[in-house]
N, C-alpha and C. Protein backbone atom coordinates (compact mmCIF):
# COMPACT_ATOMS: atom_id res chain seq x y z
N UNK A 1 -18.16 43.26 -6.65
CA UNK A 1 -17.23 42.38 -5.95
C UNK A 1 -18.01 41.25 -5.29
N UNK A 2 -17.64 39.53 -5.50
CA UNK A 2 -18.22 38.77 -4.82
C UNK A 2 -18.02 38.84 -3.52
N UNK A 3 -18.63 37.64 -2.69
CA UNK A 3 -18.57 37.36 -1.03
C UNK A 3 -16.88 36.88 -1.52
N UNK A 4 -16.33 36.21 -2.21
CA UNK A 4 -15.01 35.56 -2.39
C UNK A 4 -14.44 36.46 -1.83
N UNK A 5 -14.21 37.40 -2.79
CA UNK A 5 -13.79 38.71 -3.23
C UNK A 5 -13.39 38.99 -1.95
N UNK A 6 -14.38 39.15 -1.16
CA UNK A 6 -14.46 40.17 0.05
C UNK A 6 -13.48 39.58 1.18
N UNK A 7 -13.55 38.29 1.09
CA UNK A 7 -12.67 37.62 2.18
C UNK A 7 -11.35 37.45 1.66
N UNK A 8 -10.94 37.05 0.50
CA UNK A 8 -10.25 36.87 -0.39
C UNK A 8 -8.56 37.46 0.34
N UNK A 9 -8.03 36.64 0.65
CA UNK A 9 -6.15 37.74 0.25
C UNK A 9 -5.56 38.16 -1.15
N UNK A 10 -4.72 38.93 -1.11
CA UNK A 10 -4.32 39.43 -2.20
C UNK A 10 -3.63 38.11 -3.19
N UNK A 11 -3.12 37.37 -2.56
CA UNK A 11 -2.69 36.40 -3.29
C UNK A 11 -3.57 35.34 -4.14
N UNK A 12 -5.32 35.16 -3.44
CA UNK A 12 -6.20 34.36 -3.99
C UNK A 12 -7.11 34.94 -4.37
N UNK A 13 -6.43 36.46 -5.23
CA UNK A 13 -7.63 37.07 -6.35
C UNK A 13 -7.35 36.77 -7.68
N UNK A 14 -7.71 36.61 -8.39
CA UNK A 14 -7.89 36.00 -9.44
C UNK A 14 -8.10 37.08 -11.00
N UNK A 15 -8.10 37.94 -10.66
CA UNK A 15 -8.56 39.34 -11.07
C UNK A 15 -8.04 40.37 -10.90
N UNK A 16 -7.59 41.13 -11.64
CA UNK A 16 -7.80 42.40 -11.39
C UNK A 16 -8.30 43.94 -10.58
N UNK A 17 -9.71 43.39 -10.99
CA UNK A 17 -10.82 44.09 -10.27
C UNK A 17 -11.06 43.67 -8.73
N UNK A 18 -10.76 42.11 -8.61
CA UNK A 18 -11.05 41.93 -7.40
C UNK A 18 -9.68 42.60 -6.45
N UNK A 19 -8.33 42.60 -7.20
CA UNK A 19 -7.32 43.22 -6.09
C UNK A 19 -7.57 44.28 -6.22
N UNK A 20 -8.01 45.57 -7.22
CA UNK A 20 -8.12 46.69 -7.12
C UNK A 20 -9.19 46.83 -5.97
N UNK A 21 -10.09 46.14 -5.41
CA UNK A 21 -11.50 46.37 -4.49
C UNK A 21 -10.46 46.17 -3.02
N UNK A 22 -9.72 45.14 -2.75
CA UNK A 22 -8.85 44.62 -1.76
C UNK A 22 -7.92 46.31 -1.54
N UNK A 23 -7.25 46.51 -2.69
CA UNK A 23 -6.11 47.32 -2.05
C UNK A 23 -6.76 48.30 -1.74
N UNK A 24 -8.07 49.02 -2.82
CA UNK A 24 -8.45 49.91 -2.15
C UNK A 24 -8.81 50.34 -1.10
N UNK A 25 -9.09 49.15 -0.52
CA UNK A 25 -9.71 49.86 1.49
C UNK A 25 -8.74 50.21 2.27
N UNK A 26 -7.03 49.69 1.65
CA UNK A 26 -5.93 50.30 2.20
C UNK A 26 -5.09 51.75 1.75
N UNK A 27 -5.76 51.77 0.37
CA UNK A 27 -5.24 53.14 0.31
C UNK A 27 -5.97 54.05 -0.02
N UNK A 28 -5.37 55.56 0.32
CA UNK A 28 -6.18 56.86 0.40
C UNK A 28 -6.00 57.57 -1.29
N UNK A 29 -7.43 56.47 -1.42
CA UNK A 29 -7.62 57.12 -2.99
C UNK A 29 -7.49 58.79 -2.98
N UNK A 30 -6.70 59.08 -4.12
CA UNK A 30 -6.41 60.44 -4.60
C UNK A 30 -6.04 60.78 -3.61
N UNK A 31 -5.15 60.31 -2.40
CA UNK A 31 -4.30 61.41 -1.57
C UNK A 31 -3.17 60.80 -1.38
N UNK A 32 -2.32 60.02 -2.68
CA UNK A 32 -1.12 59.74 -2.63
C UNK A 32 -1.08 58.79 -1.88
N UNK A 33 0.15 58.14 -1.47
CA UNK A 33 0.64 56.85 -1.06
C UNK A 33 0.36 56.73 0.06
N UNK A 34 -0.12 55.74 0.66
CA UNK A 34 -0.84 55.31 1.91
C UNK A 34 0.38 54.91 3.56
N UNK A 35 0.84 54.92 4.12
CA UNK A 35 1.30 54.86 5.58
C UNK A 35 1.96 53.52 5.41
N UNK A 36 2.44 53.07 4.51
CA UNK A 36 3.24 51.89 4.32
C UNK A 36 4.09 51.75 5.59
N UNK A 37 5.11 52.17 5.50
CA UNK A 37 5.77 52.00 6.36
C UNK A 37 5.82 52.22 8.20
N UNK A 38 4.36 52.43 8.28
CA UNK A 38 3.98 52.33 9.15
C UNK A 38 3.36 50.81 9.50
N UNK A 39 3.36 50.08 8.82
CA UNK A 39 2.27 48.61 8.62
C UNK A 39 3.07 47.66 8.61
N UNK A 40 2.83 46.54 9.56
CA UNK A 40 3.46 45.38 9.58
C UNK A 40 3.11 44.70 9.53
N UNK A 41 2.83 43.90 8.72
CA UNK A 41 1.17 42.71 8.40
C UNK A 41 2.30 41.37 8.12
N UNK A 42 1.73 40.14 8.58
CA UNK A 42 2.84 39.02 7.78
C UNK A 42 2.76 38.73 6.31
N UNK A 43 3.52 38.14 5.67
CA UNK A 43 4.01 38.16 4.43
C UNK A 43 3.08 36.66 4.05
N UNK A 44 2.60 36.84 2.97
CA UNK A 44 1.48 36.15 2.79
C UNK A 44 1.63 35.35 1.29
N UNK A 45 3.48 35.62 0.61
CA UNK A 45 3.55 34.65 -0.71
C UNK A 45 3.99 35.95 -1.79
N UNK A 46 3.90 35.34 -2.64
CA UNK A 46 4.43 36.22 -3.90
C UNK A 46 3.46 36.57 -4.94
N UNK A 47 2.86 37.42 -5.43
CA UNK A 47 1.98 37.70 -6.53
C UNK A 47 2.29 37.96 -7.85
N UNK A 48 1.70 37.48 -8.82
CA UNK A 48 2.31 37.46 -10.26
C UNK A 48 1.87 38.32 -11.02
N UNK A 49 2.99 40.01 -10.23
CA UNK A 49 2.85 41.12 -10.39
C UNK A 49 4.18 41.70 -11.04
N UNK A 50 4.22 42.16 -11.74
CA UNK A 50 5.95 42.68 -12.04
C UNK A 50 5.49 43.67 -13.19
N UNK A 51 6.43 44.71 -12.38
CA UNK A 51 7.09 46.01 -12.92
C UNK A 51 7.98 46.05 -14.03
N UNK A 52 8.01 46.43 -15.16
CA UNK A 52 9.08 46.33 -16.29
C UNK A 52 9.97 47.49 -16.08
N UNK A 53 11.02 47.40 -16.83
CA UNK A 53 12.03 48.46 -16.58
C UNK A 53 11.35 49.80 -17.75
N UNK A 54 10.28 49.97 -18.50
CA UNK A 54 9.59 50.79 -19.07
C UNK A 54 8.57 51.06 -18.46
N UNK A 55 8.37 51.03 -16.73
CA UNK A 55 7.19 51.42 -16.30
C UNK A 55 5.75 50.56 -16.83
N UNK A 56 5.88 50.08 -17.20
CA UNK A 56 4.66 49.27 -17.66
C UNK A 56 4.50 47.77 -16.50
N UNK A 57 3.14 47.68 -16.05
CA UNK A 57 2.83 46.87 -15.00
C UNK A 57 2.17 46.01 -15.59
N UNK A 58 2.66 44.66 -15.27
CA UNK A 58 2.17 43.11 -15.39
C UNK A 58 1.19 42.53 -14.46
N UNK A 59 -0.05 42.01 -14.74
CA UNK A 59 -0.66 41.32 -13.84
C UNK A 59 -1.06 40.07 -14.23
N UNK A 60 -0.31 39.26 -13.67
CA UNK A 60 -1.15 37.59 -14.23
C UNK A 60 -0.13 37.38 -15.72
N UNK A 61 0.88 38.29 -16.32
CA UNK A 61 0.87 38.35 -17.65
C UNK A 61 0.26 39.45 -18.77
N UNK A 62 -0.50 40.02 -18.40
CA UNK A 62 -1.64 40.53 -18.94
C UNK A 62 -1.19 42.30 -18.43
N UNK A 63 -0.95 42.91 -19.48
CA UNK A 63 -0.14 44.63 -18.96
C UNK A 63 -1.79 45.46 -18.27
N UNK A 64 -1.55 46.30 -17.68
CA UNK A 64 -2.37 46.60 -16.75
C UNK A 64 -2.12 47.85 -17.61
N UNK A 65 -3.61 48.00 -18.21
CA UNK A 65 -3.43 49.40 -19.34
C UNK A 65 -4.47 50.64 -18.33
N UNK A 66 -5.16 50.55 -16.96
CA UNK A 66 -5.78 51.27 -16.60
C UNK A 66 -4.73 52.33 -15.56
N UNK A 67 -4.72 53.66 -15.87
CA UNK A 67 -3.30 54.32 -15.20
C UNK A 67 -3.76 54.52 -13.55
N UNK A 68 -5.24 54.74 -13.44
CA UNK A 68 -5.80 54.90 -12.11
C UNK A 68 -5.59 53.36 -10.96
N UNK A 69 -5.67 52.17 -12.04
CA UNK A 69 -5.66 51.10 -11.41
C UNK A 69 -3.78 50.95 -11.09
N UNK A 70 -3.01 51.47 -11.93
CA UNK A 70 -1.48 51.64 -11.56
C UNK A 70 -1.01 52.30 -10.53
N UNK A 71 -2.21 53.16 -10.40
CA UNK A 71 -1.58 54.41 -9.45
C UNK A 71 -1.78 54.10 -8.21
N UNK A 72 -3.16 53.10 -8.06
CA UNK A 72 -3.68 52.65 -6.76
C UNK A 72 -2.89 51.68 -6.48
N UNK A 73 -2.52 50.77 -7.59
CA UNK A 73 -0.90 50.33 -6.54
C UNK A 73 0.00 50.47 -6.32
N UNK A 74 0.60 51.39 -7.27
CA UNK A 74 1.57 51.86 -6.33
C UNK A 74 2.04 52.82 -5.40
N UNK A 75 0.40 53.30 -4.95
CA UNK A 75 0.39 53.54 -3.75
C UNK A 75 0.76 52.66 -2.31
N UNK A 76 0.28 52.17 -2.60
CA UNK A 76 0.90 50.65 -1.61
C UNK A 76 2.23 50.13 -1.57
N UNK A 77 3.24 50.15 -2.85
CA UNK A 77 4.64 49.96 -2.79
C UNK A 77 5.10 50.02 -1.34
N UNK A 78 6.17 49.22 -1.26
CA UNK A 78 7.39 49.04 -0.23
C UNK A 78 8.52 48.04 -0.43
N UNK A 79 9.70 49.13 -0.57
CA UNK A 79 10.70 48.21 -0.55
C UNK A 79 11.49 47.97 1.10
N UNK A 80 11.67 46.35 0.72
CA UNK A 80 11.99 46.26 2.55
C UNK A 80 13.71 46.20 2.21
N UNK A 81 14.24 45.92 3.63
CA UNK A 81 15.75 45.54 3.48
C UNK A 81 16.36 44.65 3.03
N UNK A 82 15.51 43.51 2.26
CA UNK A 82 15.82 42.67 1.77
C UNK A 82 15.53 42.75 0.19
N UNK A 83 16.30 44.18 -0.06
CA UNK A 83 15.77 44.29 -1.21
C UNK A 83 14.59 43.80 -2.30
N UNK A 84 13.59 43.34 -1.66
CA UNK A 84 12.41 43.17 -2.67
C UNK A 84 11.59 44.15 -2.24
N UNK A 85 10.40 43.85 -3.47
CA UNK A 85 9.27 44.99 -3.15
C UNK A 85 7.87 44.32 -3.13
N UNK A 86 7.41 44.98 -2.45
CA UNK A 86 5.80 44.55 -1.93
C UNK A 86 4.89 45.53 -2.33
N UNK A 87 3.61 44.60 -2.50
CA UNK A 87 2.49 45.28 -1.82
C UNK A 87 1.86 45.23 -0.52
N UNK A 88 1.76 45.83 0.35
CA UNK A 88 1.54 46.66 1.42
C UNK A 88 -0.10 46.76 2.10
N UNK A 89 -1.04 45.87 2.91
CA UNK A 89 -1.72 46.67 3.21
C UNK A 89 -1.38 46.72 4.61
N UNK A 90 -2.35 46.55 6.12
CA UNK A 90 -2.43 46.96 6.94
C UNK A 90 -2.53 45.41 7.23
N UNK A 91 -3.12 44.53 6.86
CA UNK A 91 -3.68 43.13 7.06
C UNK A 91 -2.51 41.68 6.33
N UNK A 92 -1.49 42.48 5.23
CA UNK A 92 -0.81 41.32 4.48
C UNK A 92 0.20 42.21 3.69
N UNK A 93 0.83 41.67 2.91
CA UNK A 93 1.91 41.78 2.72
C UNK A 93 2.66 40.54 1.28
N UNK A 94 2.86 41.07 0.38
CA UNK A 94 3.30 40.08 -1.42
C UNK A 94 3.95 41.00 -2.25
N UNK A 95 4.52 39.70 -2.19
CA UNK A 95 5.85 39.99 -2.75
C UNK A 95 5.38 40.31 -4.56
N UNK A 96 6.49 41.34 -5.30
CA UNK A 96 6.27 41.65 -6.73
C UNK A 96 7.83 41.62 -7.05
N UNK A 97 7.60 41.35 -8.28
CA UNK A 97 8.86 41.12 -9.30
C UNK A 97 8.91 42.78 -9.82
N UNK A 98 10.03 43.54 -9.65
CA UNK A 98 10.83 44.75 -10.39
C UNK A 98 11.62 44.52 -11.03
N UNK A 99 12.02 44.95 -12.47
CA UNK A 99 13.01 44.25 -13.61
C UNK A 99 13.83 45.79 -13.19
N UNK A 100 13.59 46.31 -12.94
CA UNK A 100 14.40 47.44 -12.91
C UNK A 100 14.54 48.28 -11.22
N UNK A 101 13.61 49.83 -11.56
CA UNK A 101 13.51 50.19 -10.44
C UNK A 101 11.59 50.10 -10.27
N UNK A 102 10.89 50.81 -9.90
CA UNK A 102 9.56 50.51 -9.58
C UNK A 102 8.15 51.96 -10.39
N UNK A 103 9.01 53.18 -10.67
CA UNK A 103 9.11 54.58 -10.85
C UNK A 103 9.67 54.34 -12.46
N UNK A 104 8.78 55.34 -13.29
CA UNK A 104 9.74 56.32 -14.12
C UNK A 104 9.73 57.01 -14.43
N UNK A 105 11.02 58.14 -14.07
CA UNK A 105 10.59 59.80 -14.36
C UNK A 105 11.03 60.13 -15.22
N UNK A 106 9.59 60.63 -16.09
CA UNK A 106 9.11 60.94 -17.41
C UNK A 106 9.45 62.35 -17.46
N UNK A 107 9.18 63.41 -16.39
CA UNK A 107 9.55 64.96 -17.14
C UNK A 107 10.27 65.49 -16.02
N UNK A 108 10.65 66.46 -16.77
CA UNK A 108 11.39 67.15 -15.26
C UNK A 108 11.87 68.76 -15.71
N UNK A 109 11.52 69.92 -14.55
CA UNK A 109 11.68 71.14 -14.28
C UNK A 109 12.46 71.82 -14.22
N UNK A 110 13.47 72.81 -14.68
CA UNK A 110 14.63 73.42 -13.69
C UNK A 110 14.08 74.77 -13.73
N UNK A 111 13.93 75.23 -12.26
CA UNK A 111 13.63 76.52 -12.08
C UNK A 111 15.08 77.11 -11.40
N UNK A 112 14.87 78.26 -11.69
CA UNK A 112 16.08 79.20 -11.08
C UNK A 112 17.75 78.80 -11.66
N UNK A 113 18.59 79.41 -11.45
CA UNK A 113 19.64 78.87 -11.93
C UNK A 113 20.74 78.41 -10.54
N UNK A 114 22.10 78.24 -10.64
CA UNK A 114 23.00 78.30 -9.63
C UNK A 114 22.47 77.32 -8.73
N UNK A 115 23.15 78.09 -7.55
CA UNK A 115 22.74 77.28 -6.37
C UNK A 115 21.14 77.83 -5.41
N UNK A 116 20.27 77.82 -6.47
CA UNK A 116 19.22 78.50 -6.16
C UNK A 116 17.95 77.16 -6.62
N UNK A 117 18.92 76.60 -7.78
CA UNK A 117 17.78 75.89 -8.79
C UNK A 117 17.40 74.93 -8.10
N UNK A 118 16.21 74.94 -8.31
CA UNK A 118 15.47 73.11 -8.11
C UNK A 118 15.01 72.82 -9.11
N UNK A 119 15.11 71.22 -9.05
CA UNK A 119 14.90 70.12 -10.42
C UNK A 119 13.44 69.64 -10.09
N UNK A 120 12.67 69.81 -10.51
CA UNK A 120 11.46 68.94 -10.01
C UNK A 120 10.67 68.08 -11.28
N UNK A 121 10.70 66.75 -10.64
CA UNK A 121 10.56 65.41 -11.51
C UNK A 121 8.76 65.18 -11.39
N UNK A 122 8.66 64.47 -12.68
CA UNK A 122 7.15 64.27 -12.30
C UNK A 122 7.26 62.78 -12.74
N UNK A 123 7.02 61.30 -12.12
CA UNK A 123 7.02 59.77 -12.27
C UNK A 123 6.29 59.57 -13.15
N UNK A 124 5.62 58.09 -13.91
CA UNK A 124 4.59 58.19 -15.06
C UNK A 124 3.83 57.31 -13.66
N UNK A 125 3.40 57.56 -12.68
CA UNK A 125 2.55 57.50 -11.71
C UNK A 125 2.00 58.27 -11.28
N UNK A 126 2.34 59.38 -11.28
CA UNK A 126 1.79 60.99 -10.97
C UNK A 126 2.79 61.58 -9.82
N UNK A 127 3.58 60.96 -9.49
CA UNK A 127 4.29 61.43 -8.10
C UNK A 127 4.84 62.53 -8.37
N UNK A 128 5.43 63.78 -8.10
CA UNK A 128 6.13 65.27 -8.29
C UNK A 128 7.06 65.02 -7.15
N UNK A 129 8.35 65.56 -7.15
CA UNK A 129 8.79 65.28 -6.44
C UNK A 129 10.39 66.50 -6.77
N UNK A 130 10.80 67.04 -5.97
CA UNK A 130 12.11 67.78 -6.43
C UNK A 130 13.08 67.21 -5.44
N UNK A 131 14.32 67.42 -6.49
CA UNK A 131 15.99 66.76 -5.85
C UNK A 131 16.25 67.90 -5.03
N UNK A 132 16.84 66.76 -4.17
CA UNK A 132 17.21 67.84 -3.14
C UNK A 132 18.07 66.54 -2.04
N UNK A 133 18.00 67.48 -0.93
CA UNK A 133 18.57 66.61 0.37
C UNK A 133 17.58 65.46 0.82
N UNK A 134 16.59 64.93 0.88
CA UNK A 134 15.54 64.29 1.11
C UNK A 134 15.38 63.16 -0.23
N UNK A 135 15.52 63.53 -1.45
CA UNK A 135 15.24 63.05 -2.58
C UNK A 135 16.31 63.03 -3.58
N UNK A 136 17.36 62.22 -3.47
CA UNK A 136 19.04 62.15 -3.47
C UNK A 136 18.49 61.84 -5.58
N UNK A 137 19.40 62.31 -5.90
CA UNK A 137 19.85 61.43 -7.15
C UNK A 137 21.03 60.73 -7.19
N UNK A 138 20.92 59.93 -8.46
CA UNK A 138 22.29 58.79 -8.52
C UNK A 138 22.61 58.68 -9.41
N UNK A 139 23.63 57.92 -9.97
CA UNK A 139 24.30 57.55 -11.27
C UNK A 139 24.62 56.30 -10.98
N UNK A 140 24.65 55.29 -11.97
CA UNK A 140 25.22 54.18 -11.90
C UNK A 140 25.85 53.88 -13.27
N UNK A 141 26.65 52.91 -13.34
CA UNK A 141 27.31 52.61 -14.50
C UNK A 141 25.93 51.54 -15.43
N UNK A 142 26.01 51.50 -16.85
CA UNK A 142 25.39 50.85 -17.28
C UNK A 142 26.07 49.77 -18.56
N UNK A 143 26.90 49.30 -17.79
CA UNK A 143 27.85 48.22 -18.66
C UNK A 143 27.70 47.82 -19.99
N UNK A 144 25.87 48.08 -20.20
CA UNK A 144 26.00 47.42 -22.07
C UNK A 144 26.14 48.83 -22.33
N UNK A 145 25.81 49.58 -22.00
CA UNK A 145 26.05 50.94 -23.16
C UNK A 145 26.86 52.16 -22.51
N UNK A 146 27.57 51.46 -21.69
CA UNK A 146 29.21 52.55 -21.39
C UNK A 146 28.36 53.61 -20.11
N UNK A 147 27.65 53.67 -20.49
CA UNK A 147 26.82 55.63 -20.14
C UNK A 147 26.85 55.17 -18.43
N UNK A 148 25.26 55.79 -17.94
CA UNK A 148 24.88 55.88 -16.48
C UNK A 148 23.67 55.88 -16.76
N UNK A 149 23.34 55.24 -15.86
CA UNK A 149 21.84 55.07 -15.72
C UNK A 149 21.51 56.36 -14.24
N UNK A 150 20.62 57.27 -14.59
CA UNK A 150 19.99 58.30 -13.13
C UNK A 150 18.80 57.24 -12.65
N UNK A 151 19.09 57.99 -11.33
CA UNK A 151 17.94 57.18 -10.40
C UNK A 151 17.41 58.51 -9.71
N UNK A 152 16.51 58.43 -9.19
CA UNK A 152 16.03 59.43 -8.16
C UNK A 152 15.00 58.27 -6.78
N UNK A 153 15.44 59.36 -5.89
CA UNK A 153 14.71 58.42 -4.96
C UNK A 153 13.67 59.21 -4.68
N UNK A 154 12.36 58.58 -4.59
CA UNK A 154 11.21 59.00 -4.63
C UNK A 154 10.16 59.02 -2.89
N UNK A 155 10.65 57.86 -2.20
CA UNK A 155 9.72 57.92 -0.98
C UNK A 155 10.47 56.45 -0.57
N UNK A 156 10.23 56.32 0.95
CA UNK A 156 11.16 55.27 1.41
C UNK A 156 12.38 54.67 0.65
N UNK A 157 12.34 53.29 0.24
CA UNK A 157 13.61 52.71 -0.45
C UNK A 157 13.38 53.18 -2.06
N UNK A 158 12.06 53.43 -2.23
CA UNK A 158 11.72 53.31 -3.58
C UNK A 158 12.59 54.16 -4.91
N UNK A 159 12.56 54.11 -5.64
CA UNK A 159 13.18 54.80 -6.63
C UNK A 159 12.52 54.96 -7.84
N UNK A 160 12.90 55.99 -8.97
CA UNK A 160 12.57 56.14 -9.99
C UNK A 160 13.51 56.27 -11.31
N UNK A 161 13.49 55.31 -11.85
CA UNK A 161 14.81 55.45 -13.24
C UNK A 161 14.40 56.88 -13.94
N UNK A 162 15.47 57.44 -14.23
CA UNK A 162 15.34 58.77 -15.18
C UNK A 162 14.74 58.41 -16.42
N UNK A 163 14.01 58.95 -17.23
CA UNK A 163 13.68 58.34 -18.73
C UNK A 163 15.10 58.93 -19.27
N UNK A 164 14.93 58.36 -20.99
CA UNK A 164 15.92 58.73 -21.47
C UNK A 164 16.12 60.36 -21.93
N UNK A 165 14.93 60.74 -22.52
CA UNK A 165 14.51 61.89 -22.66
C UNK A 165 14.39 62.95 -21.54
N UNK A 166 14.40 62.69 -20.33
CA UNK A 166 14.99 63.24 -19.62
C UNK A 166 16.23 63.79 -18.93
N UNK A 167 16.82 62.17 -18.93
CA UNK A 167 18.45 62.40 -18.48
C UNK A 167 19.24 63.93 -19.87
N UNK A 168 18.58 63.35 -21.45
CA UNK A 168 18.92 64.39 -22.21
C UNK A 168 19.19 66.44 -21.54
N UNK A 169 17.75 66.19 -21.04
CA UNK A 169 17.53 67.47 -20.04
C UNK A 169 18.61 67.37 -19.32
N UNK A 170 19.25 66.85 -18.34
CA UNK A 170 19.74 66.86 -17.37
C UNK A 170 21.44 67.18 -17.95
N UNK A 171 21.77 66.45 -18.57
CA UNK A 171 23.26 66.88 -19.60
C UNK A 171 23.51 68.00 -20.33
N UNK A 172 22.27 68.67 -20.24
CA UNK A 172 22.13 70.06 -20.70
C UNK A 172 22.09 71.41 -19.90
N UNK A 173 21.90 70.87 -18.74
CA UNK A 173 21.74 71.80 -17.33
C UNK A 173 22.95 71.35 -16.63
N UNK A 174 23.77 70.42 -16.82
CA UNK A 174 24.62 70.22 -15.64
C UNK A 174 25.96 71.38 -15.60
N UNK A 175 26.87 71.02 -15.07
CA UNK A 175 27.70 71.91 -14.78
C UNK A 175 29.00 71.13 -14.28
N UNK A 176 30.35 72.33 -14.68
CA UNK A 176 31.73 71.36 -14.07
C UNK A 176 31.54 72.32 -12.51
N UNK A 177 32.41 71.43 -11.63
CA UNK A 177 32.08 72.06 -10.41
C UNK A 177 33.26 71.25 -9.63
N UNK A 178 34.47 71.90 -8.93
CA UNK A 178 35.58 70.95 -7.86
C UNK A 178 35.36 70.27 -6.93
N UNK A 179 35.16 69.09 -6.63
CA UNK A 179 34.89 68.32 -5.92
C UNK A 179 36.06 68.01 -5.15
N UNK A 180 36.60 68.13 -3.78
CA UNK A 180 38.19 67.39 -3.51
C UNK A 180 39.38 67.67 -4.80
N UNK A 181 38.72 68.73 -5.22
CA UNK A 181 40.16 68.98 -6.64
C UNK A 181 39.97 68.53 -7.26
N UNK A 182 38.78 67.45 -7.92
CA UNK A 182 38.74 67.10 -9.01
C UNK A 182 37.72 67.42 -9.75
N UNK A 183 37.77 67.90 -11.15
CA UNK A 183 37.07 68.34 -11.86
C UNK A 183 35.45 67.58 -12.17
N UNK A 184 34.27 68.00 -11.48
CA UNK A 184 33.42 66.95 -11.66
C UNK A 184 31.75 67.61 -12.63
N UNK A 185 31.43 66.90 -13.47
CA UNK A 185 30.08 67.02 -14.27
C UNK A 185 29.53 66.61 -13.20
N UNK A 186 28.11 67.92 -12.57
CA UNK A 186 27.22 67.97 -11.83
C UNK A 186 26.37 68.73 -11.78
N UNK A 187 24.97 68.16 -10.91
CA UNK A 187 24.01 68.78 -11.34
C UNK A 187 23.40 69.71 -10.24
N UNK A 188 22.84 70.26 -9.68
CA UNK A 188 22.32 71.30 -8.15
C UNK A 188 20.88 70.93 -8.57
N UNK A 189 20.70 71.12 -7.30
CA UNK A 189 18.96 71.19 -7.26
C UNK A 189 18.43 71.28 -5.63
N UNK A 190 18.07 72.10 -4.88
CA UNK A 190 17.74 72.58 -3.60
C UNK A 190 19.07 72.45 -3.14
N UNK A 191 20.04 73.45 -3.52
CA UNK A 191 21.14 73.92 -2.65
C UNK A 191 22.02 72.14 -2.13
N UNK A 192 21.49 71.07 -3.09
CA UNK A 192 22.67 70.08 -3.00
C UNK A 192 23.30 69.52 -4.35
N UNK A 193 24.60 69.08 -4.65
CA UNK A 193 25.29 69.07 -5.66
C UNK A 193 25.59 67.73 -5.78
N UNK A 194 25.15 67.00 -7.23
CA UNK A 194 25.07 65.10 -7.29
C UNK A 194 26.18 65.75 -8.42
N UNK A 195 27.28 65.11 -8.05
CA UNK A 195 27.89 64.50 -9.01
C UNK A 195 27.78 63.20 -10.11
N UNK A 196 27.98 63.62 -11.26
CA UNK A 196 27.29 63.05 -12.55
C UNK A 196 28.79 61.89 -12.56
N UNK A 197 29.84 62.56 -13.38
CA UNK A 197 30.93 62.03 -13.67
C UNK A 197 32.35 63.09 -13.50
N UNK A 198 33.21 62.21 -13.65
CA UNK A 198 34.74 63.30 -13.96
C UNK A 198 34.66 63.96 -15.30
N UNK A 199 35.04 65.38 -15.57
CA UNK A 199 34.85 66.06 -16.73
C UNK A 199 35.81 65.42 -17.64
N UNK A 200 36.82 64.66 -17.27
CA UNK A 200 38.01 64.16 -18.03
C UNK A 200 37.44 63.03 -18.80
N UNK A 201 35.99 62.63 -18.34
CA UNK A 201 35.19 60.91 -18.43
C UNK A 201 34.81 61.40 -18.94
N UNK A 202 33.41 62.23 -19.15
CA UNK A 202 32.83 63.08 -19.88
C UNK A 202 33.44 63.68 -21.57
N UNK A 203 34.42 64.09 -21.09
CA UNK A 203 35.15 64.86 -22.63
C UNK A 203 35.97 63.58 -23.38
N UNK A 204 36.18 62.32 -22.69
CA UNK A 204 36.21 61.53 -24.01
C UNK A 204 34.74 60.69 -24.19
N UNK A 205 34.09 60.48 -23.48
CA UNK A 205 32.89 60.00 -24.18
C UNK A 205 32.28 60.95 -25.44
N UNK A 206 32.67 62.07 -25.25
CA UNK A 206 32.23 63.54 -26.20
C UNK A 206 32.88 63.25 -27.62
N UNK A 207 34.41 62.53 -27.03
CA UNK A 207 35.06 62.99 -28.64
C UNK A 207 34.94 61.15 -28.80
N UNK A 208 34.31 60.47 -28.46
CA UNK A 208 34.31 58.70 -28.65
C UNK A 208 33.27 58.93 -30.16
């Protein structure tokens, strides 16, 4: 790392290597995501960083093929209330482009059955994480292709899109279950119950 380097903000690195040297002094290599939301540093511009909706990270243009150098940032993630997302240290604060959500969970667990089971997700960041009361799942509508898009929430605002190959898992484990009297496709996982869809929605998408 040059003298540049060293003084350098995140916004006037030029490199790769030189932001990986920067973020690192803010986060706790190999012990997961660093005290973000504890840190209030001023906002210092936007970086030409962006997240694809396939998990794959942009820097400069240029896909960021090192998974250790992915992981070290997004350790740093934060989404604020103004719906954007940052990187995070203790000293600054830049803004990144998300085409989607920031997360994507690639595999996922069901242990136990009933109201016993937990779901536990693993991100293509390394994060593990099980649904529950703390770590909500979601559904949203996905207008070009009729279906739902799953979300899971992973740590502060952040989130993780379901892969597709996963959600598969998840339509296979779910369950009908009465909601207010109405018949609802849902899933359990630490003794809480996400409703998917209405079974009536469900059984014509089945026979569509």
């Amino acid at each position: 790392m040059t003298d540049a380097q060293k003084t350098a903000g995140l916004t006037d690195v030029k490199d790769s290597a030189g932001l990986e040297a920067l973020i690192s002094r803010a986060a706790r290599a190999g012990k997961g995501a660093a005290p973000v939301d504890k840190w209030n540093p001023d906002f210092c511009g936007d970086l030409d960083m962006e997240i694809k909706a396939d998990g794959t990270w942009f820097y400069m243009g240029t896909p960021i093929g090192r998974m250790p150098l992915v992981q070290l940032f997004s350790s740093v993630l934060r989404k604020d209330e103004d719906g954007r997302t940052y990187l995070v240290t203790p000293v600054e604060k830049v803004g990144i482009r998300v085409e989607d959500a920031p997360f994507l969970a690639v595999e996922m667990d069901a242990s136990d059955v009933g109201e016993n089971q937990v779901l536990t997700f693993r991100t293509n960041v390394g994060d593990v994480v099980e649904a529950g009361p703390d770590h909500r799942l979601r559904f949203v509508d996905e207008d070009e292709t009729g279906g739902l898009k799953p979300y899971l929430h992973v740590r502060g605002r952040l989130e993780a899109l379901v892969a597709r190959p996963v959600m598969y898992q998840l339509a296979e484990i779910g369950e009908e279950i009465s909601i207010d009297g109405h018949a609802m496709f849902c899933l359990r996982s630490k003794g809480e119950i996400f409703p998917v869809m209405p079974m009536a929605e469900l059984n014509r998408l089945a026979e569509a």
